[in-house]
Protein backbone atom coordinates (compact mmCIF):
# COMPACT_ATOMS: atom_id res chain seq x y z
CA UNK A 1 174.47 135.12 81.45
CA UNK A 2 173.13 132.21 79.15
CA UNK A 3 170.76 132.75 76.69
CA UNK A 4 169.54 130.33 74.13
CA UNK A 5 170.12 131.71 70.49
CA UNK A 6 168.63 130.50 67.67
CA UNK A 7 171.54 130.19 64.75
CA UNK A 8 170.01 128.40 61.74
CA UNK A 9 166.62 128.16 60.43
CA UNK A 10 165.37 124.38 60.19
CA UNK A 11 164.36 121.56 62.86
CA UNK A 12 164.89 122.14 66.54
CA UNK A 13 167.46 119.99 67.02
CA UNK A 14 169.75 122.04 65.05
CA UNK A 15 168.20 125.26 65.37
CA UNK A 16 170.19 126.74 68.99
CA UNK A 17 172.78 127.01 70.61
CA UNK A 18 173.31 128.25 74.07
CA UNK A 19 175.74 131.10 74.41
CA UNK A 20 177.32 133.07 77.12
CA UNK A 21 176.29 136.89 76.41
CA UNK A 22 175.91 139.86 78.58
CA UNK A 23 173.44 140.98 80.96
CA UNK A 24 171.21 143.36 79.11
CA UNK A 25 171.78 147.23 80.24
CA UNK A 26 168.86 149.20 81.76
CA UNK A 27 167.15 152.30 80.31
CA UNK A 28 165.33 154.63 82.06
CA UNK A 29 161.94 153.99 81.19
CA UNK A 30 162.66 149.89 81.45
CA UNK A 31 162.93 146.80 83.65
CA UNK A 32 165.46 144.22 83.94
CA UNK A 33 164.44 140.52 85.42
CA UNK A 34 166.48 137.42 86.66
CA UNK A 35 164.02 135.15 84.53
CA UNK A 36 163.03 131.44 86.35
CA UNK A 37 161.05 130.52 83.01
CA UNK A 38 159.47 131.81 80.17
CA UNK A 39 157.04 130.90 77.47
CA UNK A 40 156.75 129.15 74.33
CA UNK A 41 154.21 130.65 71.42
CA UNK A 42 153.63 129.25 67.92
CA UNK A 43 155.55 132.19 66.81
CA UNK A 44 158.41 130.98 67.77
CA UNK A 45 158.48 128.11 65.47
CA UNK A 46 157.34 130.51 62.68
CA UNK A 47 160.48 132.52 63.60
CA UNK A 48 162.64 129.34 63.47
CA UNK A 49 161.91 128.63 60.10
CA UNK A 50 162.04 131.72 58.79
CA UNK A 51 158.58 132.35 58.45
CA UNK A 52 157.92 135.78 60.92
CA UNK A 53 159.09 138.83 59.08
CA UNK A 54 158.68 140.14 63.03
CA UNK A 55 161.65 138.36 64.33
CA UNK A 56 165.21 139.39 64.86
CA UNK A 57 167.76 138.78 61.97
CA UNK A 58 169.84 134.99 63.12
CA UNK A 59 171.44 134.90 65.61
CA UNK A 60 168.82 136.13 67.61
CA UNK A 61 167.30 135.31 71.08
CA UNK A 62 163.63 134.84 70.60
CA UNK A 63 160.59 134.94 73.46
CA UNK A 64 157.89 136.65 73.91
CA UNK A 65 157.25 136.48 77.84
CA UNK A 66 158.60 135.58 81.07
CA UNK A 67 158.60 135.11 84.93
CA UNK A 68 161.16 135.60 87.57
CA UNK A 69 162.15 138.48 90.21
CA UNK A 70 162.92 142.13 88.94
CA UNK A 71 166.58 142.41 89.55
CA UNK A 72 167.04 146.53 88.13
CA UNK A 73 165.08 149.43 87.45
CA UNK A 74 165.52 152.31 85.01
CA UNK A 75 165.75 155.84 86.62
CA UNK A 76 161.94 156.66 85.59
CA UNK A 77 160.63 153.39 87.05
CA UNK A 78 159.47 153.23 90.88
CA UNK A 79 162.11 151.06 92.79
CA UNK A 80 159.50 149.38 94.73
CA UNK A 81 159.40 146.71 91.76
CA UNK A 82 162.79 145.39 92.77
CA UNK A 83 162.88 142.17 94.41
CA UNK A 84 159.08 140.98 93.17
CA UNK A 85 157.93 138.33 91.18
CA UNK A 86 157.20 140.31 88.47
CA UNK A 87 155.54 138.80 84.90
CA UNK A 88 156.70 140.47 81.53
CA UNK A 89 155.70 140.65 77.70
CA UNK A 90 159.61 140.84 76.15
CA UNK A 91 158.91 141.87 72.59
CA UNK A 92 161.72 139.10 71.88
CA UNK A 93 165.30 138.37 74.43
CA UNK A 94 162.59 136.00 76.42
CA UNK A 95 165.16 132.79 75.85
CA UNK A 96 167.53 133.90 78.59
CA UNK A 97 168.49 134.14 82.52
CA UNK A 98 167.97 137.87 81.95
CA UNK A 99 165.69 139.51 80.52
CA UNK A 100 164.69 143.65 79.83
CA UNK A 101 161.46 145.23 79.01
CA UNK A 102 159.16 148.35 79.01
CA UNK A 103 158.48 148.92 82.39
CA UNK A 104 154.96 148.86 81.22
CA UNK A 105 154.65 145.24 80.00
CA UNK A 106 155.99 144.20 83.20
CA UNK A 107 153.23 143.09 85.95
CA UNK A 108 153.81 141.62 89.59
CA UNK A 109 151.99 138.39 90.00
CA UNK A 110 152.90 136.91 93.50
CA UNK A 111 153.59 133.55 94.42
CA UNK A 112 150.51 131.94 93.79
CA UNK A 113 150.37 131.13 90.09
CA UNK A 114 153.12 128.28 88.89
CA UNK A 115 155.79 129.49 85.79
CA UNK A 116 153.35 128.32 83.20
CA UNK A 117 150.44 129.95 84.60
CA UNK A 118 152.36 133.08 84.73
CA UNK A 119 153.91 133.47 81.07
CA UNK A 120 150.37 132.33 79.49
CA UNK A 121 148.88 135.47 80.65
CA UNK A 122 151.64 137.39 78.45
CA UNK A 123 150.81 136.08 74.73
CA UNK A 124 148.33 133.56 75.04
CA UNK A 125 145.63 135.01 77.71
CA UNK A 126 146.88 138.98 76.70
CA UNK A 127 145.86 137.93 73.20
CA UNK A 128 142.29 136.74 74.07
CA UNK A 129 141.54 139.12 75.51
CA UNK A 130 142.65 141.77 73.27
CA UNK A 131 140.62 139.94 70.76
CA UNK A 132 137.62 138.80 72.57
CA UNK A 133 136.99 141.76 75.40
CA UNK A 134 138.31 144.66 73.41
CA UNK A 135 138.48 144.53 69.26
CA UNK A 136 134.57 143.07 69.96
CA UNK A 137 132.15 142.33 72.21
CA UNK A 138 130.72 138.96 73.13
CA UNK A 139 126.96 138.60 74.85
CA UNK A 140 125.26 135.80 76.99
CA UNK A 141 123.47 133.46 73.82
CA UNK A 142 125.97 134.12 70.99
CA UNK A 143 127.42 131.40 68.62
CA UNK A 144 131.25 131.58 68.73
CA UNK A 145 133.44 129.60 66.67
CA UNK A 146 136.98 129.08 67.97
CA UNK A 147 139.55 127.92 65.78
CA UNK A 148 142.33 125.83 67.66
CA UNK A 149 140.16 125.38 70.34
CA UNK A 150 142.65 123.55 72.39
CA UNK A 151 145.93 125.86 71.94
CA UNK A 152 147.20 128.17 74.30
CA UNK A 153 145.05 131.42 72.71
CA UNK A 154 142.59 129.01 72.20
CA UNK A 155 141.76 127.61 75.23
CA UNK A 156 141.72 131.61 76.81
CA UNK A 157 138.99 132.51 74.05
CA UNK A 158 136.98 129.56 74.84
CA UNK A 159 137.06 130.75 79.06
CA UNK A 160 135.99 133.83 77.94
CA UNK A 161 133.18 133.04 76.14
CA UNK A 162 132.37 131.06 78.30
CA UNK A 163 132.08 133.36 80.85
CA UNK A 164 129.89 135.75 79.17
CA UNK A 165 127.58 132.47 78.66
CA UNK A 166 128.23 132.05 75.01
CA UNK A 167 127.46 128.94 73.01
CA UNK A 168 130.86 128.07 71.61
CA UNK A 169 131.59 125.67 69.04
CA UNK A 170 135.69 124.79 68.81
CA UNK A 171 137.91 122.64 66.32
CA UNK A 172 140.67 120.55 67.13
CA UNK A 173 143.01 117.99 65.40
CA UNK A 174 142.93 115.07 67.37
CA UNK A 175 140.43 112.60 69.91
CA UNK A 176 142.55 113.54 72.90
CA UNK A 177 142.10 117.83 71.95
CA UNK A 178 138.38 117.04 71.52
CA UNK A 179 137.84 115.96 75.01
CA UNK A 180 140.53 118.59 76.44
CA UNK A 181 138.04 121.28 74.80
CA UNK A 182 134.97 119.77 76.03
CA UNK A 183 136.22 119.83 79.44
CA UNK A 184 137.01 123.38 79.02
CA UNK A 185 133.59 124.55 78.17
CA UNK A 186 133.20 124.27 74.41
CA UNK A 187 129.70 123.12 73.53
CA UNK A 188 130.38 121.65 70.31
CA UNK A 189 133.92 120.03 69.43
CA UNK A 190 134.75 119.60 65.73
CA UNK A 191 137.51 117.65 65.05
CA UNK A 192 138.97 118.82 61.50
CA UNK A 193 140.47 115.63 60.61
CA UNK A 194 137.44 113.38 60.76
CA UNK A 195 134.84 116.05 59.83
CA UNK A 196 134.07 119.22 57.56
CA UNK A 197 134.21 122.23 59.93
CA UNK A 198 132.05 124.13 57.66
CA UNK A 199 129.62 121.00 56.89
CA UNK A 200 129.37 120.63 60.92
CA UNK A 201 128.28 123.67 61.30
CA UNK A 202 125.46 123.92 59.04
CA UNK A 203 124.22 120.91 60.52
CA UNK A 204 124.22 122.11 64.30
CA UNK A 205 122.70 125.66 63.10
CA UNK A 206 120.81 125.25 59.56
CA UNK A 207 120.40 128.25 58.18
CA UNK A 208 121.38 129.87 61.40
CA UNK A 209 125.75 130.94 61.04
CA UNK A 210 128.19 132.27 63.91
CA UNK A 211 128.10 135.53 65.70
CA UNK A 212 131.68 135.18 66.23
CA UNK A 213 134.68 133.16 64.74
CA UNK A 214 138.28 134.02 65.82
CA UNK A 215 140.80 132.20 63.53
CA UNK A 216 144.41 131.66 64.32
CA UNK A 217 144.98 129.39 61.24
CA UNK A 218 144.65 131.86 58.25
CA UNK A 219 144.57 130.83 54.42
CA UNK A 220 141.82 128.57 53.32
CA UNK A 221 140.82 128.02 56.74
CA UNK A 222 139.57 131.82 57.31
CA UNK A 223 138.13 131.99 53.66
CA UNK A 224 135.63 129.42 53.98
CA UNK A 225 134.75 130.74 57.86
CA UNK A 226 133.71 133.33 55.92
CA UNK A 227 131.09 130.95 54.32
CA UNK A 228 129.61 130.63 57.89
CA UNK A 229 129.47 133.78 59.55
CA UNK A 230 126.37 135.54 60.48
CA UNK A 231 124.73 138.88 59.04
CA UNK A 232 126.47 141.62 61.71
CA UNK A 233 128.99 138.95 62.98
CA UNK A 234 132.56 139.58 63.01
CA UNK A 235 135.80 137.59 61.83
CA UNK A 236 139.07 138.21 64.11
CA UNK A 237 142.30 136.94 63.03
CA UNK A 238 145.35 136.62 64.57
CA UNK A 239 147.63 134.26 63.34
CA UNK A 240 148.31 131.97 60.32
CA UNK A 241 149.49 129.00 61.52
CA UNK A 242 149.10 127.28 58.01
CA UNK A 243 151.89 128.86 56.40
CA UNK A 244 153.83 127.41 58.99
CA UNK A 245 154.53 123.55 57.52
CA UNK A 246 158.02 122.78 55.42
CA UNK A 247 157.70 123.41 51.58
CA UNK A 248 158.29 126.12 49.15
CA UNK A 249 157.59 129.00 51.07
CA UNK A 250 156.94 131.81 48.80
CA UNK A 251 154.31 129.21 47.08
CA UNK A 252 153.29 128.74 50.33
CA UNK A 253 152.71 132.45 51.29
CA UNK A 254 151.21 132.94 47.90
CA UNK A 255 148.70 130.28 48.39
CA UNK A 256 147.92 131.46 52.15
CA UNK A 257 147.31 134.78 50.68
CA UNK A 258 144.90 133.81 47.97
CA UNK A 259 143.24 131.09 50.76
CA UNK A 260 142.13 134.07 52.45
CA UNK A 261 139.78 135.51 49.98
CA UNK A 262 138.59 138.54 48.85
CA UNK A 263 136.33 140.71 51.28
CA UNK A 264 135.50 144.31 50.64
CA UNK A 265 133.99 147.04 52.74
CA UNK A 266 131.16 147.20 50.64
CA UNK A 267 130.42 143.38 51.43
CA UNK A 268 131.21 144.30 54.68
CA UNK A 269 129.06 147.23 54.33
CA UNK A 270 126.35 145.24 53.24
CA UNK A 271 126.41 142.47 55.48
CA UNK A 272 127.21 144.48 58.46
CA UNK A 273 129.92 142.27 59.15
CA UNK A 274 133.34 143.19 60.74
CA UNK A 275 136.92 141.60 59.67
CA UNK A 276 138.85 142.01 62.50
CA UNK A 277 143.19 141.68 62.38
CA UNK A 278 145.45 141.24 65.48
CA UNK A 279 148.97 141.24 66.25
CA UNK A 280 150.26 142.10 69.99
CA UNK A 281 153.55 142.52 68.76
CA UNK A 282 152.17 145.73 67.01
CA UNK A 283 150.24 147.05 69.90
CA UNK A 284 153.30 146.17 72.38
CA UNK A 285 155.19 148.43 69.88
CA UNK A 286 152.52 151.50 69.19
CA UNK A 287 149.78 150.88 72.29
CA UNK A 288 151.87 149.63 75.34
CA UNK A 289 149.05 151.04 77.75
CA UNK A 290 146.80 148.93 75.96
CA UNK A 291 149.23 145.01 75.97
CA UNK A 292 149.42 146.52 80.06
CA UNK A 293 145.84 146.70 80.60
CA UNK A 294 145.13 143.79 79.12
CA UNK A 295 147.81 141.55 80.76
CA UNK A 296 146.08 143.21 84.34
CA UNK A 297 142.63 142.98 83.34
CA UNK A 298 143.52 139.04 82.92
CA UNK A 299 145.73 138.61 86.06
CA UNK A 300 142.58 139.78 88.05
CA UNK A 301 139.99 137.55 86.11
CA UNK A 302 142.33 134.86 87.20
CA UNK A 303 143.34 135.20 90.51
CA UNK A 304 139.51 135.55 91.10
CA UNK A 305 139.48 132.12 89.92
CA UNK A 306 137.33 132.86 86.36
CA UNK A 307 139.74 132.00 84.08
CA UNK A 308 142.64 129.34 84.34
CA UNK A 309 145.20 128.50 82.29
CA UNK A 310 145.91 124.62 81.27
CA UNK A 311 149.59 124.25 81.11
CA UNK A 312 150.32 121.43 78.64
CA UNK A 313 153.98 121.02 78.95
CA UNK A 314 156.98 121.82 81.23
CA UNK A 315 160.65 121.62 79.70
CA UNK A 316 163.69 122.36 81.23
CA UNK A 317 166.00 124.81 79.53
CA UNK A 318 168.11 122.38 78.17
CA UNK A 319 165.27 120.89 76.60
CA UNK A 320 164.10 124.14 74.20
CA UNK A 321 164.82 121.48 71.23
CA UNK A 322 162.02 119.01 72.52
CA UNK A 323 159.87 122.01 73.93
CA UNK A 324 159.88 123.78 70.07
CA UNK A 325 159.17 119.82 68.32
CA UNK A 326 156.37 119.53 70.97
CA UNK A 327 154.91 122.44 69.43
CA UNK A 328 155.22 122.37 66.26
CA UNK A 329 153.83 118.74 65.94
CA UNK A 330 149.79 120.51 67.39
CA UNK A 331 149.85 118.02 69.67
CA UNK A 332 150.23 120.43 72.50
CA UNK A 333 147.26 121.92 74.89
CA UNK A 334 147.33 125.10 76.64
CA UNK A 335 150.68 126.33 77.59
CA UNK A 336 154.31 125.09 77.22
CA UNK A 337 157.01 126.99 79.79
CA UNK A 338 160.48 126.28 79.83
CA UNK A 339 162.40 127.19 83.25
CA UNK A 340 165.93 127.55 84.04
């Protein structure tokens, strides 16, 4: 089979190479699937410059999710799953015409969601909803702030809240992202580059500060969130994007690290407040039951038409070096898929 392996750390364009390797063997207790496309996820890019202590050592074959038709079965897994269309969270190996998983991360979907619809459910939509349905709890009236408003995780968050008839307030980097997120729901777009998030804020809400803010940026950018989040609101993070840029990067890790801030429980304590971390990779690896549930609690939400994923870009496989420069530049929305 082919599979597209990242060999050197630096731009796309010299980044991978695709191989001939073999078809990955079965266990008992996993899933193997003739892949049509899979997913892109900001980790990826961290991984290709050497910035995810998650990933593989080089050469590796990175991706997170995919979608195609279940082509084996382990012993322990029911052979009725061979032969569907069948999504699945990969927990890396997502870059190639085959793919193998936990038979637990693996979900049928049916023929009625596209490839990009599919994989977003995986990372991006699995991810929301791990952080907005399950490490809290969102009610009709609160004040949510959603960092990256218009990214794939972003976007999800924003549905949700939606949904639970939350007033959600949602920065973006660009003109075209601030009317992408006001489409999608948010209430009040910031757009970072023209405008003080923090400065916005207190202007929309005076004294008043967010129930809610989920950050996918990290550093600075979650240490002065801090500055606007209510008495018994909660801060979820899960990702740091900043450290991602070119540059020194232990100076850079030191400086994300220090952007953060200090918060301790007895702040916490007295405020009431929650700081709230999230990584699926982790709960793939210690809570599969959990990354299942979540990836079928979404499927359902969708195909009952309350949430929909936006996909913002469609490459073919030949194209991963374009797909990875698309997003890393931030000016992507929603999803990017690459198919075979």
């Amino acid at each position: 089979m082919k599979a597209i392996t990242l060999v050197k750390e630096g731009k796309a364009e010299n980044a991978f190479e695709v191989r001939d390797v073999d078809i990955p063997k079965v266990a008992s207790d996993q899933v193997l699937i003739k892949v049509d496309a899979f997913g892109l996820n900001y980790a990826d890019v961290m991984a290709r410059n050497g910035l995810y202590e998650d990933a593989p050592p080089i050469p590796s074959v990175l991706g997170y999710e995919v979608v195609g038709t279940v082509d084996k079965v382990g012993s322990d897994v029911s052979p009725e799953l061979v032969g569907q269309r069948a999504l699945a969270f990969t927990r890396f190996g997502g870059y190639a015409e085959y793919a193998v998983t936990d038979s637990r991360a693996v979900v049928p979907v049916g023929n009625d969601l596209s490839n990009g619809e599919a994989v977003a459910l995986a990372t991006q939509y699995g991810t929301a909803y791990h952080c907005a349905y399950e490490m809290v709890n969102m009610f009709e009236g609160d004040h949510i702030l959603v960092h990256a408003a218009a990214g794939g995780v972003g976007t999800a968050i924003v549905q949700m809240a939606k949904r639970k008839g939350c007033i959600v307030y949602g920065t973006v980097g660009s003109d075209e992202k601030f009317e992408y997120v006001k489409k999608q729901g948010v209430d009040f777009p910031i757009n970072y580059n023209k405008s003080d998030f923090v400065e916005e804020i207190k202007k929309i809400r005076g004294k008043d500060k967010m129930d809610i803010i989920f950050d996918s940026v990290g550093g600075s950018n979650y240490g002065r969130s801090k500055k606007i989040l209510a008495f018994g609101g909660r801060i979820v993070s899960y990702g740091a994007a900043i450290r991602s840029g070119s540059g020194n990067k232990i100076i850079a890790s030191i400086k994300m690290i220090f952007g953060f801030g200090f918060m301790h429980p007895i702040i916490l304590l007295m405020r009431s407040q929650g700081a709230i971390g999230v990584n699926m990779l982790t709960i793939a690896d210690h809570k599969p039951h959990v990354l299942s549930r979540c990836i079928n609690e979404v499927l359902k939400l969708v195909q009952q038409g309350e949430l929909k994923p936006h996909v913002g870009g469609k490459f073919k496989a030949d194209q991963i070096a374009e797909a990875h420069a698309f997003l890393e530049s931030r000016k992507s929305m929603g999803k990017i898929v690459v198919e075979w």
